[in-house]
C-alpha atoms as a PDB file:
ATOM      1  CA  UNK A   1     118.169 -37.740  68.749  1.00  0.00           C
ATOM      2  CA  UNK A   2     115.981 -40.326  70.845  1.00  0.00           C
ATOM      3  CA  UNK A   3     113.179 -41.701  69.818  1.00  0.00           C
ATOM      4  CA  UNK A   4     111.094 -39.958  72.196  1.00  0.00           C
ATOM      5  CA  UNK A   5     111.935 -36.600  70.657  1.00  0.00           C
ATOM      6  CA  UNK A   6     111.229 -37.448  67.081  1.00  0.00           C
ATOM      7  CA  UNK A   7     107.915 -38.620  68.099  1.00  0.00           C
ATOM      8  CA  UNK A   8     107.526 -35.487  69.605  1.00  0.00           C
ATOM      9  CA  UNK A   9     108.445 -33.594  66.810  1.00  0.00           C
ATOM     10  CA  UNK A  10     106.593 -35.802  63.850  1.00  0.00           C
ATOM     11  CA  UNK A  11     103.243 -34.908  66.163  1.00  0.00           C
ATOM     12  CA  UNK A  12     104.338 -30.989  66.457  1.00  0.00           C
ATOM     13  CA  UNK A  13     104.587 -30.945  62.336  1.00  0.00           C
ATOM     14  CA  UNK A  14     101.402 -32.653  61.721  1.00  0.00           C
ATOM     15  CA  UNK A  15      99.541 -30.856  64.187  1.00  0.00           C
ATOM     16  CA  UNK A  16     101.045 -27.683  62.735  1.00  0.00           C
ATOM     17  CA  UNK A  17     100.165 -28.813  58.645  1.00  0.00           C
ATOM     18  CA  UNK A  18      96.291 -29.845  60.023  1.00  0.00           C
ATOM     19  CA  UNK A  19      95.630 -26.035  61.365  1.00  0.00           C
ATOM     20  CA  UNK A  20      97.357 -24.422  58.096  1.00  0.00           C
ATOM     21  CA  UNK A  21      94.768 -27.016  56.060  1.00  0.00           C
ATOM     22  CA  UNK A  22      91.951 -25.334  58.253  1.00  0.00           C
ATOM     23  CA  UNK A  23      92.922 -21.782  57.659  1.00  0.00           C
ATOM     24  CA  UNK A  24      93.473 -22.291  54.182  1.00  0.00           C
ATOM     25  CA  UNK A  25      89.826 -23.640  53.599  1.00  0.00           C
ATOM     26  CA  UNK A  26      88.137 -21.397  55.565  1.00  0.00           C
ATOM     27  CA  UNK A  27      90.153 -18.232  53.403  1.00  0.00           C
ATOM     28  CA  UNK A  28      88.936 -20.387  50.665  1.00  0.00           C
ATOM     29  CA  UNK A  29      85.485 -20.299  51.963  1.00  0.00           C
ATOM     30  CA  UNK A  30      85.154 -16.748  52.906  1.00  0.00           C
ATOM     31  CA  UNK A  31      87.291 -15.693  49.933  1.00  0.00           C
ATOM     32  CA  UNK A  32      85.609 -17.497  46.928  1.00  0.00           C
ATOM     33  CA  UNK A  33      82.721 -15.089  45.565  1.00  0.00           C
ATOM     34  CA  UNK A  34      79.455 -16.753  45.713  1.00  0.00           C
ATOM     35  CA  UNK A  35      77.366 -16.382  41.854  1.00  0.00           C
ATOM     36  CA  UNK A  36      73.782 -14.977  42.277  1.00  0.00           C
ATOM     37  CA  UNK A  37      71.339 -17.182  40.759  1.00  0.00           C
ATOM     38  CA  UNK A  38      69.682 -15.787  37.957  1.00  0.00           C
ATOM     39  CA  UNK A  39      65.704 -15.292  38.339  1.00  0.00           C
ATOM     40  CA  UNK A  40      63.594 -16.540  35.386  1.00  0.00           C
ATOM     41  CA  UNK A  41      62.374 -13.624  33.407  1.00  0.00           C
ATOM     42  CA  UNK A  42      58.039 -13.768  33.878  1.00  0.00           C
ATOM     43  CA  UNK A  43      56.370 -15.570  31.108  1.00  0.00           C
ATOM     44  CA  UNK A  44      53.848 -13.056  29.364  1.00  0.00           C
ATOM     45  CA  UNK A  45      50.183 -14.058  29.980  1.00  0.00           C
ATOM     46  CA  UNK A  46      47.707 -14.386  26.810  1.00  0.00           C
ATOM     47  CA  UNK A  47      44.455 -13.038  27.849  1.00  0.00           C
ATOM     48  CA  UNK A  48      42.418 -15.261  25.144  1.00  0.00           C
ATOM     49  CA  UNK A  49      39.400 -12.960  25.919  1.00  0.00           C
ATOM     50  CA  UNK A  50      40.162  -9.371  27.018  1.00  0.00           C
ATOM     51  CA  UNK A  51      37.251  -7.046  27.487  1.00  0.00           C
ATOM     52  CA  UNK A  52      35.068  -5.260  24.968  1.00  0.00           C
ATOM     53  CA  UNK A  53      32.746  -2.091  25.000  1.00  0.00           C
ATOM     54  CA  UNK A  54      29.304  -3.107  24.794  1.00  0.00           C
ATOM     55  CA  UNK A  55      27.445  -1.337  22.470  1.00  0.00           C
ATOM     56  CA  UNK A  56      24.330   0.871  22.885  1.00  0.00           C
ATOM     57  CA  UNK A  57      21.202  -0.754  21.600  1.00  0.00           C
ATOM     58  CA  UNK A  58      19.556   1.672  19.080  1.00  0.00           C
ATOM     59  CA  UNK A  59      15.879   1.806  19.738  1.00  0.00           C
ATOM     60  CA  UNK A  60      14.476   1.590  16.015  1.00  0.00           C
ATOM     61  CA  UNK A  61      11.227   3.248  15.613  1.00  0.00           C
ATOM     62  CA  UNK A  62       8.177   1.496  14.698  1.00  0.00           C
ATOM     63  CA  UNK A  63       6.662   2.596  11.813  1.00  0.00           C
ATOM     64  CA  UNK A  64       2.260   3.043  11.394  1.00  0.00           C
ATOM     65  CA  UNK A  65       0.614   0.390   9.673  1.00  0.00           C
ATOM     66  CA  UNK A  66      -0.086   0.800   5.949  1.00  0.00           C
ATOM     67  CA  UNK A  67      -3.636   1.830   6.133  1.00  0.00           C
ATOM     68  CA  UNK A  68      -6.109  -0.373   4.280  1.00  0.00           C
ATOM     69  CA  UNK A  69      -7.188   0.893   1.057  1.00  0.00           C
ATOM     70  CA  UNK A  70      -9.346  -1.412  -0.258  1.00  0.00           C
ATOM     71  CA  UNK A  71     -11.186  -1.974   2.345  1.00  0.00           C
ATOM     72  CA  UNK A  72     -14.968  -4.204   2.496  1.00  0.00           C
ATOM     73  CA  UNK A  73     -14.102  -6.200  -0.057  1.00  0.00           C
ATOM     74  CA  UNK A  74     -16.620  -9.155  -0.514  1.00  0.00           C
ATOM     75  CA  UNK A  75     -17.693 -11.539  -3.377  1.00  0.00           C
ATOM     76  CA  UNK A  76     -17.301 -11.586  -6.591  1.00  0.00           C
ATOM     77  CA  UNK A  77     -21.025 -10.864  -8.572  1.00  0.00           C
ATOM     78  CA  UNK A  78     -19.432 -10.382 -11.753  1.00  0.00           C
ATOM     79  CA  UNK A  79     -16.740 -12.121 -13.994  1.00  0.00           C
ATOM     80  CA  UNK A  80     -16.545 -11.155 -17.313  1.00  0.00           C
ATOM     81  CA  UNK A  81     -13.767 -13.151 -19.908  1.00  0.00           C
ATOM     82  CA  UNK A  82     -15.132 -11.610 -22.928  1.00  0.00           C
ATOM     83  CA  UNK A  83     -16.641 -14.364 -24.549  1.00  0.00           C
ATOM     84  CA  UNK A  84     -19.610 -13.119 -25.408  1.00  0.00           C
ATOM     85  CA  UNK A  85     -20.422  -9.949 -27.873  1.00  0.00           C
ATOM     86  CA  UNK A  86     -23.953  -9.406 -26.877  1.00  0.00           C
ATOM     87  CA  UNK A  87     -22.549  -7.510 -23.196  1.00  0.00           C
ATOM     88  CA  UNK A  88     -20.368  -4.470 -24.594  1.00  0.00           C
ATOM     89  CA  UNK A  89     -20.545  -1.837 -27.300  1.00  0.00           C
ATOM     90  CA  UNK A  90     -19.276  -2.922 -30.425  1.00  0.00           C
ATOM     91  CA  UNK A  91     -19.039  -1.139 -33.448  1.00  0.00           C
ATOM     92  CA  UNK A  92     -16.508  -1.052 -36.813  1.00  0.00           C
ATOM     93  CA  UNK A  93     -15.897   2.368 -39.024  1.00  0.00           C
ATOM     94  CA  UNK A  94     -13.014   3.627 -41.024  1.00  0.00           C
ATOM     95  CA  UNK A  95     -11.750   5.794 -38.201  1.00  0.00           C
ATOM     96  CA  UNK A  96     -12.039   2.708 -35.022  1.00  0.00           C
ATOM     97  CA  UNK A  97     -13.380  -0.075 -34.168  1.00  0.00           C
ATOM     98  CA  UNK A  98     -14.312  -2.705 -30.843  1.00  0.00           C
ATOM     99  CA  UNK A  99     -14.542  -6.073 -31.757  1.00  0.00           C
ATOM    100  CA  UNK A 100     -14.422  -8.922 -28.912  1.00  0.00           C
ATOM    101  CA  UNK A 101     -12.098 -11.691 -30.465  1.00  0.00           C
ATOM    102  CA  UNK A 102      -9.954 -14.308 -28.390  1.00  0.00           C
ATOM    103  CA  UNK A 103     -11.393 -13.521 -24.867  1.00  0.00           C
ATOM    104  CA  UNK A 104     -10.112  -9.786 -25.503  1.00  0.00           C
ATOM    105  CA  UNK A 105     -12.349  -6.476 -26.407  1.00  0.00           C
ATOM    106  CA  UNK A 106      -9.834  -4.313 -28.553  1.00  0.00           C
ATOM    107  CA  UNK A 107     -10.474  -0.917 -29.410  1.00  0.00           C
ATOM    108  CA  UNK A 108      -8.243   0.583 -32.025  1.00  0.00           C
ATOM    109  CA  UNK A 109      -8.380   4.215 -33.638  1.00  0.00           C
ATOM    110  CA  UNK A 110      -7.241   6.054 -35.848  1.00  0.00           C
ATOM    111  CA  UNK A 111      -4.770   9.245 -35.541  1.00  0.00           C
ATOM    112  CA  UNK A 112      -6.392  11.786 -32.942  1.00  0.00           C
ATOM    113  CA  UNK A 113      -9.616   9.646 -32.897  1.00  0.00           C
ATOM    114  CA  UNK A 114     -11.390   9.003 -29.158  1.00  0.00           C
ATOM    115  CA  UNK A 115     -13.401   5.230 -28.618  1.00  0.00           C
ATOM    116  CA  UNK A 116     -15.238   4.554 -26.455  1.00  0.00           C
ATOM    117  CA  UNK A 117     -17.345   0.838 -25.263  1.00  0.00           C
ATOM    118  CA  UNK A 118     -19.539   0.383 -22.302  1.00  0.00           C
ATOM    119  CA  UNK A 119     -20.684  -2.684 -20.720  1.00  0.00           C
ATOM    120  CA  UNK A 120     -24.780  -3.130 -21.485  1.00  0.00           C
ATOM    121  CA  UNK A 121     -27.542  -3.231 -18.515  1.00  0.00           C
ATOM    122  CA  UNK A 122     -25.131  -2.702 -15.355  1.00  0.00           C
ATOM    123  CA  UNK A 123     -25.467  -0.374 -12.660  1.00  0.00           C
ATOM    124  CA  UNK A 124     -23.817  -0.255  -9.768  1.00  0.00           C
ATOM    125  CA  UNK A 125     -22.802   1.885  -7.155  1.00  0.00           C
ATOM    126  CA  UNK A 126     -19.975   0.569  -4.309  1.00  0.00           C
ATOM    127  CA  UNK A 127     -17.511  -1.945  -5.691  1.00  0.00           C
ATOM    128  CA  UNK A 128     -14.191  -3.147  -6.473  1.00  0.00           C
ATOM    129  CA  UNK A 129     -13.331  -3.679 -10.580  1.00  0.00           C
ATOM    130  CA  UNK A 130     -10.420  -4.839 -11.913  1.00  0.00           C
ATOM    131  CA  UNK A 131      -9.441  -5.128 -15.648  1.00  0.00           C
ATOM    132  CA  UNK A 132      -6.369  -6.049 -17.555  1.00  0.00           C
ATOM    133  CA  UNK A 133      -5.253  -3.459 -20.416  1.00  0.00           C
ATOM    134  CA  UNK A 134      -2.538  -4.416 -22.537  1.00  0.00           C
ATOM    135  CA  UNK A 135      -1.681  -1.584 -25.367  1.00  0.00           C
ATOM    136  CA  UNK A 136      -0.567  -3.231 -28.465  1.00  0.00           C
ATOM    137  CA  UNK A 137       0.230   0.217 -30.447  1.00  0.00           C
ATOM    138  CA  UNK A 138       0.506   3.469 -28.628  1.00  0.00           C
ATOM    139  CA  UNK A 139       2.852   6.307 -28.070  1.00  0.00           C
ATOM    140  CA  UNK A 140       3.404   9.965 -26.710  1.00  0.00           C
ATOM    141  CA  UNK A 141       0.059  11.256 -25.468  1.00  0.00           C
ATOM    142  CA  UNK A 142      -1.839   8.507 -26.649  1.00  0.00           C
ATOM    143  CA  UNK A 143      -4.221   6.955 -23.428  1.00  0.00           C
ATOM    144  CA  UNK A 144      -6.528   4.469 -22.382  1.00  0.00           C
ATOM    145  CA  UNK A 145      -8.259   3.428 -19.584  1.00  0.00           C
ATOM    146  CA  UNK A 146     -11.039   2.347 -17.677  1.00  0.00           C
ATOM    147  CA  UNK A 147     -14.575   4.569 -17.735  1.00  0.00           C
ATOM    148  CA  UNK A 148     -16.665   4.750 -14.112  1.00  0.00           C
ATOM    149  CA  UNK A 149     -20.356   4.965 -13.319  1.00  0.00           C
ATOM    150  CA  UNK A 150     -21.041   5.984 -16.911  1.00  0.00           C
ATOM    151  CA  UNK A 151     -24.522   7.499 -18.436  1.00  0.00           C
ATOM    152  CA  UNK A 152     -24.051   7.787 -21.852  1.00  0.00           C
ATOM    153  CA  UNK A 153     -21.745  10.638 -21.978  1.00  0.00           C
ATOM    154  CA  UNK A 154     -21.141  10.868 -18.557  1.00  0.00           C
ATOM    155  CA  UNK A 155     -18.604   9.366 -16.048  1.00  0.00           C
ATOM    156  CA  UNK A 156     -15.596   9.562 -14.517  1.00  0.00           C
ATOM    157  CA  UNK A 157     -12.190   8.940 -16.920  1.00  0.00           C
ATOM    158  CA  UNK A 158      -9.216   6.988 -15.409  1.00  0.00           C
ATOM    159  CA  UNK A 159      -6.604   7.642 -18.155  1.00  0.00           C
ATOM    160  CA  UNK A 160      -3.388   5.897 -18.755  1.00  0.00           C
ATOM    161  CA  UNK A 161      -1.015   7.889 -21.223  1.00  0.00           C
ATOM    162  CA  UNK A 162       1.739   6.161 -22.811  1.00  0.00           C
ATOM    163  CA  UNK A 163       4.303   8.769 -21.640  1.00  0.00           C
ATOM    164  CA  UNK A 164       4.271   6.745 -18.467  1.00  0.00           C
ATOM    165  CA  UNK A 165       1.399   8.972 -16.794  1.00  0.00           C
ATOM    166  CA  UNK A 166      -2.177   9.037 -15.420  1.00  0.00           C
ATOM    167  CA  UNK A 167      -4.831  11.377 -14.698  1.00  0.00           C
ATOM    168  CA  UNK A 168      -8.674  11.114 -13.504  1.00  0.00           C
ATOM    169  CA  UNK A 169     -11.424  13.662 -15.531  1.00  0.00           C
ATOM    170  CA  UNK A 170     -15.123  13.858 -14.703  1.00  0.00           C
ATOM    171  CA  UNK A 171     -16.912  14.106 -18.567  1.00  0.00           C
ATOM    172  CA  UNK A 172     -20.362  15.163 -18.525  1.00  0.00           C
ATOM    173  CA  UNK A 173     -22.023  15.502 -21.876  1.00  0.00           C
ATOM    174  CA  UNK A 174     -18.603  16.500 -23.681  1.00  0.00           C
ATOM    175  CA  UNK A 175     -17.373  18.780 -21.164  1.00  0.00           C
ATOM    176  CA  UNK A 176     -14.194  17.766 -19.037  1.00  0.00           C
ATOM    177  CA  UNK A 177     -13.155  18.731 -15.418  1.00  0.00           C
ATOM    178  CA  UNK A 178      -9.606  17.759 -14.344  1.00  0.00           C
ATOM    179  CA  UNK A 179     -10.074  16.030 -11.055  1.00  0.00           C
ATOM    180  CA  UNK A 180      -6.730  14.773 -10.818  1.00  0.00           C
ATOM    181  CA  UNK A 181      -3.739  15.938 -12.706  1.00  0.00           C
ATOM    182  CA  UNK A 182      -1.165  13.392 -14.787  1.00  0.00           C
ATOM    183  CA  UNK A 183       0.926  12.061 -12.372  1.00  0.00           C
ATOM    184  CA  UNK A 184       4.473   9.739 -13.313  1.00  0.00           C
ATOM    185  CA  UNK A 185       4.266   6.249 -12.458  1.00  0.00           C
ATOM    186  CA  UNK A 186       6.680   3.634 -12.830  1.00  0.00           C
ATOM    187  CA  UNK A 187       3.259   0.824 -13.156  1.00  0.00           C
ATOM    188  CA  UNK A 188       1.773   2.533 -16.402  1.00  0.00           C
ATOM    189  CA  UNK A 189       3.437   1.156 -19.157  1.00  0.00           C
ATOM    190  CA  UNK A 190       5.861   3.179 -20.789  1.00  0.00           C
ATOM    191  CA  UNK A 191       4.333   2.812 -24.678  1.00  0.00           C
ATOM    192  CA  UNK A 192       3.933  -0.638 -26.771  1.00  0.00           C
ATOM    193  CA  UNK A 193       3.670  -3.565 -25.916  1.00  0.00           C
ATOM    194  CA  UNK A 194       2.805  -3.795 -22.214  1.00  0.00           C
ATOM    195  CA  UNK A 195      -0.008  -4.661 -19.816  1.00  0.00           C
ATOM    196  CA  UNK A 196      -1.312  -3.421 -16.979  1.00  0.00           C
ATOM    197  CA  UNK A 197      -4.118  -4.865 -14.145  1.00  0.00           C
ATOM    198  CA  UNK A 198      -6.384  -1.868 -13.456  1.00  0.00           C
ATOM    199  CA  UNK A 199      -8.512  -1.448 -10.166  1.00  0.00           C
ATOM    200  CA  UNK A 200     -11.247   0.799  -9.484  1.00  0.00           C
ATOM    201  CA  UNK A 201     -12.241   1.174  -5.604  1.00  0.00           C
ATOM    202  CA  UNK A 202     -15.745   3.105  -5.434  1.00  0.00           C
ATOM    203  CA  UNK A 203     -17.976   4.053  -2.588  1.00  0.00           C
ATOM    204  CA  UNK A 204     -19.740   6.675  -2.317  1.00  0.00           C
ATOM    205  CA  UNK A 205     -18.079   9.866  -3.695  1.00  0.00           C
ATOM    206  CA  UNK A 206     -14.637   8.807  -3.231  1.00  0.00           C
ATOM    207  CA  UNK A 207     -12.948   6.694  -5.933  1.00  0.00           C
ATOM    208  CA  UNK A 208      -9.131   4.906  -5.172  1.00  0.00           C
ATOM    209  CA  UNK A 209      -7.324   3.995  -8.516  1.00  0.00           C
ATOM    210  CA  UNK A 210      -4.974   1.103  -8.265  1.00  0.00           C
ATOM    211  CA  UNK A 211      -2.529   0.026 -10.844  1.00  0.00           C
ATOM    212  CA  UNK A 212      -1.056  -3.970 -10.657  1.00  0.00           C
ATOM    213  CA  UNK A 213      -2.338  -3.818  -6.874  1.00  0.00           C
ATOM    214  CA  UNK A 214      -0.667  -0.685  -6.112  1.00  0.00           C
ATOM    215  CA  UNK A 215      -2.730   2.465  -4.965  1.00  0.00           C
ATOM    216  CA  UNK A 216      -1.681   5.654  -7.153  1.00  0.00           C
ATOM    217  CA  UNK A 217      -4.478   8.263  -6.420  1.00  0.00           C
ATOM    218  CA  UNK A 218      -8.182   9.284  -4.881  1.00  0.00           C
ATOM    219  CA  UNK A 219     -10.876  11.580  -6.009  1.00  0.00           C
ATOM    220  CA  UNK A 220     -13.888  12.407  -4.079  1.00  0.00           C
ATOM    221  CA  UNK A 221     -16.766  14.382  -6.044  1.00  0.00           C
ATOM    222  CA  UNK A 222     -20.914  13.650  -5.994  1.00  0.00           C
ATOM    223  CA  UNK A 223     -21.367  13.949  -9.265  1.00  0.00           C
ATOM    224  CA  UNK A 224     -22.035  10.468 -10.464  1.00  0.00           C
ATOM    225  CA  UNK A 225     -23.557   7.953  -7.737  1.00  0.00           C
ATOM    226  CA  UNK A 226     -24.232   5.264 -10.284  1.00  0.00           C
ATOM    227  CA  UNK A 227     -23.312   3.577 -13.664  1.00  0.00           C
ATOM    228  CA  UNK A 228     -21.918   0.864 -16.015  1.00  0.00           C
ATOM    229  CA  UNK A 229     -18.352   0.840 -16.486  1.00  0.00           C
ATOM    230  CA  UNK A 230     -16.366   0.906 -19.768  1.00  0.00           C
ATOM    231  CA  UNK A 231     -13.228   1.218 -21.636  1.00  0.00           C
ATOM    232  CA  UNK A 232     -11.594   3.578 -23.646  1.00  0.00           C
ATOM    233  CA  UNK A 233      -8.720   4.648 -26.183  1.00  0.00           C
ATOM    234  CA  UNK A 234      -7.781   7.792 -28.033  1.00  0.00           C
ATOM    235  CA  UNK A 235      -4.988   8.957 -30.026  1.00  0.00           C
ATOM    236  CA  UNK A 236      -3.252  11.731 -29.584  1.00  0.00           C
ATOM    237  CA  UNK A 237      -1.134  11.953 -32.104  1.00  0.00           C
ATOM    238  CA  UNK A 238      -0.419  11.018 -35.664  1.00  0.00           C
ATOM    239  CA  UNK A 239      -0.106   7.545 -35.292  1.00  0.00           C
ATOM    240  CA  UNK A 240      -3.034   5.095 -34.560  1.00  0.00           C
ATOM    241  CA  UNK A 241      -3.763   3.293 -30.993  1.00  0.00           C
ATOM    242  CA  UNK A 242      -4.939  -0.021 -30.470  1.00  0.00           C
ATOM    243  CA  UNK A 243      -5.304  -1.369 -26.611  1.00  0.00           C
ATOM    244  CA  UNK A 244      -7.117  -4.792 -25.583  1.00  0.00           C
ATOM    245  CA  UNK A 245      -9.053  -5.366 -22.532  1.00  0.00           C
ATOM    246  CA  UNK A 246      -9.722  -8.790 -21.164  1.00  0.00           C
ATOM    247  CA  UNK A 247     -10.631 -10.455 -17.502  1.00  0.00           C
ATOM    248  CA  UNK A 248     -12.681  -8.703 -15.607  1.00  0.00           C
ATOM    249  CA  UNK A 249     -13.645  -9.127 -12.251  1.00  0.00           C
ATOM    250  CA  UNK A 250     -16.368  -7.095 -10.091  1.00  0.00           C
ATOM    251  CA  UNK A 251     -16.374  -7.489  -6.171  1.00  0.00           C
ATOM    252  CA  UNK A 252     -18.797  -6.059  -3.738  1.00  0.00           C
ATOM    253  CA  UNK A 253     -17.962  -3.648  -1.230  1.00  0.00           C
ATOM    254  CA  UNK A 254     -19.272  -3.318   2.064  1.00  0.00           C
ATOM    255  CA  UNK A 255     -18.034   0.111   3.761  1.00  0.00           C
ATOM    256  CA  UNK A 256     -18.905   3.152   4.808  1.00  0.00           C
ATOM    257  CA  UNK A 257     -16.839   6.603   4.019  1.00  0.00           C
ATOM    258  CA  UNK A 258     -16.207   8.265   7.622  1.00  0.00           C
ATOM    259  CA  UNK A 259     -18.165  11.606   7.597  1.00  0.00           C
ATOM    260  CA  UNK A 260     -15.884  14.494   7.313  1.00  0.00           C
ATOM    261  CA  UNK A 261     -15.284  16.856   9.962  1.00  0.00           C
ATOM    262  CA  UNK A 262     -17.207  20.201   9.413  1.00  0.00           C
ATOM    263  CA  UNK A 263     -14.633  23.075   9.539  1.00  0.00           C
ATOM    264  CA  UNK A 264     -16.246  25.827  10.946  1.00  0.00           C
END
């Protein structure tokens, strides 16, 4: 074998081996499965501030003004601490007494016994009182209270019972009219000991009662235009009553009652 010819055939063998390299890679290439590439699953997205219903404003109805009803007030013209004797009935018996002692004019009676004390040279018409009761010893049906444009035996009654009640009467000369029927309320105090600021709004014929600044009741009646003012206690029962009275304080008024509407 020349050397020509094994040239010729070491060429021939490579060339051969070279092409069986290239088909072999590109089987490889078209024969080796390609892997997908996985897709990141989506992050969830906080929503820090989702969307609310907005509520429906409630319109909230306005409610009337409280009316005035002690209304004209003015200046004091009277103040009265009890310190002297010489201004109010006084008197002592076996069956009750009023005696001013310690700033205070105290009344006491005995069982089923009715006192009375007015206050000397006053007359008045339109004002504003107001007087402190406290009841030292009183129970049941037992009442006091504060006595309105007064004649002698005459005038209008406020009466505070110690069941935790109180009424108005027009007395004229021992006789009695109901003008306002007992009535609970939660500023009378209920029995012994207690105390209570009374206030007495007058003009005219209408008459407001007011207990510690509250209103409790009206009356309206003609009768009496004028008068002092006093106190009273009674007992009703079988046990005696004793009440004090102290601090009183008389404003002027300046008002005028609407007239009423005629009803045909």
């Amino acid at each position: 074998m020349t050397m020509t010819f094994k040239r010729f055939l070491i060429s021939t063998l490579l060339a051969n081996f070279l092409v069986s390299c290239s088909a072999m890679d590109a089987w490889l290439a078209t024969s080796t499965p390609v892997m997908p590439t996985e897709t990141p699953l989506p992050t969830a997205t906080i929503d820090w501030f989702p969307p609310s219903v907005t509520p429906t404003l409630q319109t909230l109805s306005t409610k009337a003004p409280t009316p005035e009803m002690r209304p004209g007030l003015g200046e004091e013209f009277i103040t009265d601490n009890f310190s002297r004797t010489s201004t109010w009935e006084t008197a002592t018996s076996d069956e009750a007494s009023a005696e001013i002692n310690g700033n205070r004019l105290t009344l006491a009676v005995q069982s089923q016994v009715y006192m009375t004390s007015l206050r000397y040279d006053l007359l008045i018409d339109d004002y504003y009182a107001e007087i402190t009761a406290q009841p030292s010893l009183c129970r049941g049906e037992d009442s006091y209270g504060v006595l309105i444009r007064a004649n002698g035996g005459s005038y209008y009654r406020f009466a505070l019972s110690c069941d935790g009640t109180v009424r108005a009467e027009r007395v004229s000369n021992s006789v009695r009219l109901v003008l306002q029927q007992p009535l609970p309320s939660g500023d009378v105090p209920p029995g012994a000991p207690g105390s209570v600021r009374i206030g007495v709004w007058a003009v005219g014929r209408e008459i407001r009662l007011f207990l510690n600044g509250r209103f409790q009741f009206s009356i309206n009646d003609p009768s009496f235009p004028i008068g002092t003012i006093g106190v009273f206690v009674r007992s009703a029962g079988e046990t005696a009553a004793v009440v004090s009275f102290s601090d009183l304080v008389i404003q002027e008024v300046d008002y005028v009652l609407p007239t009423p509407t005629l009803v045909p």
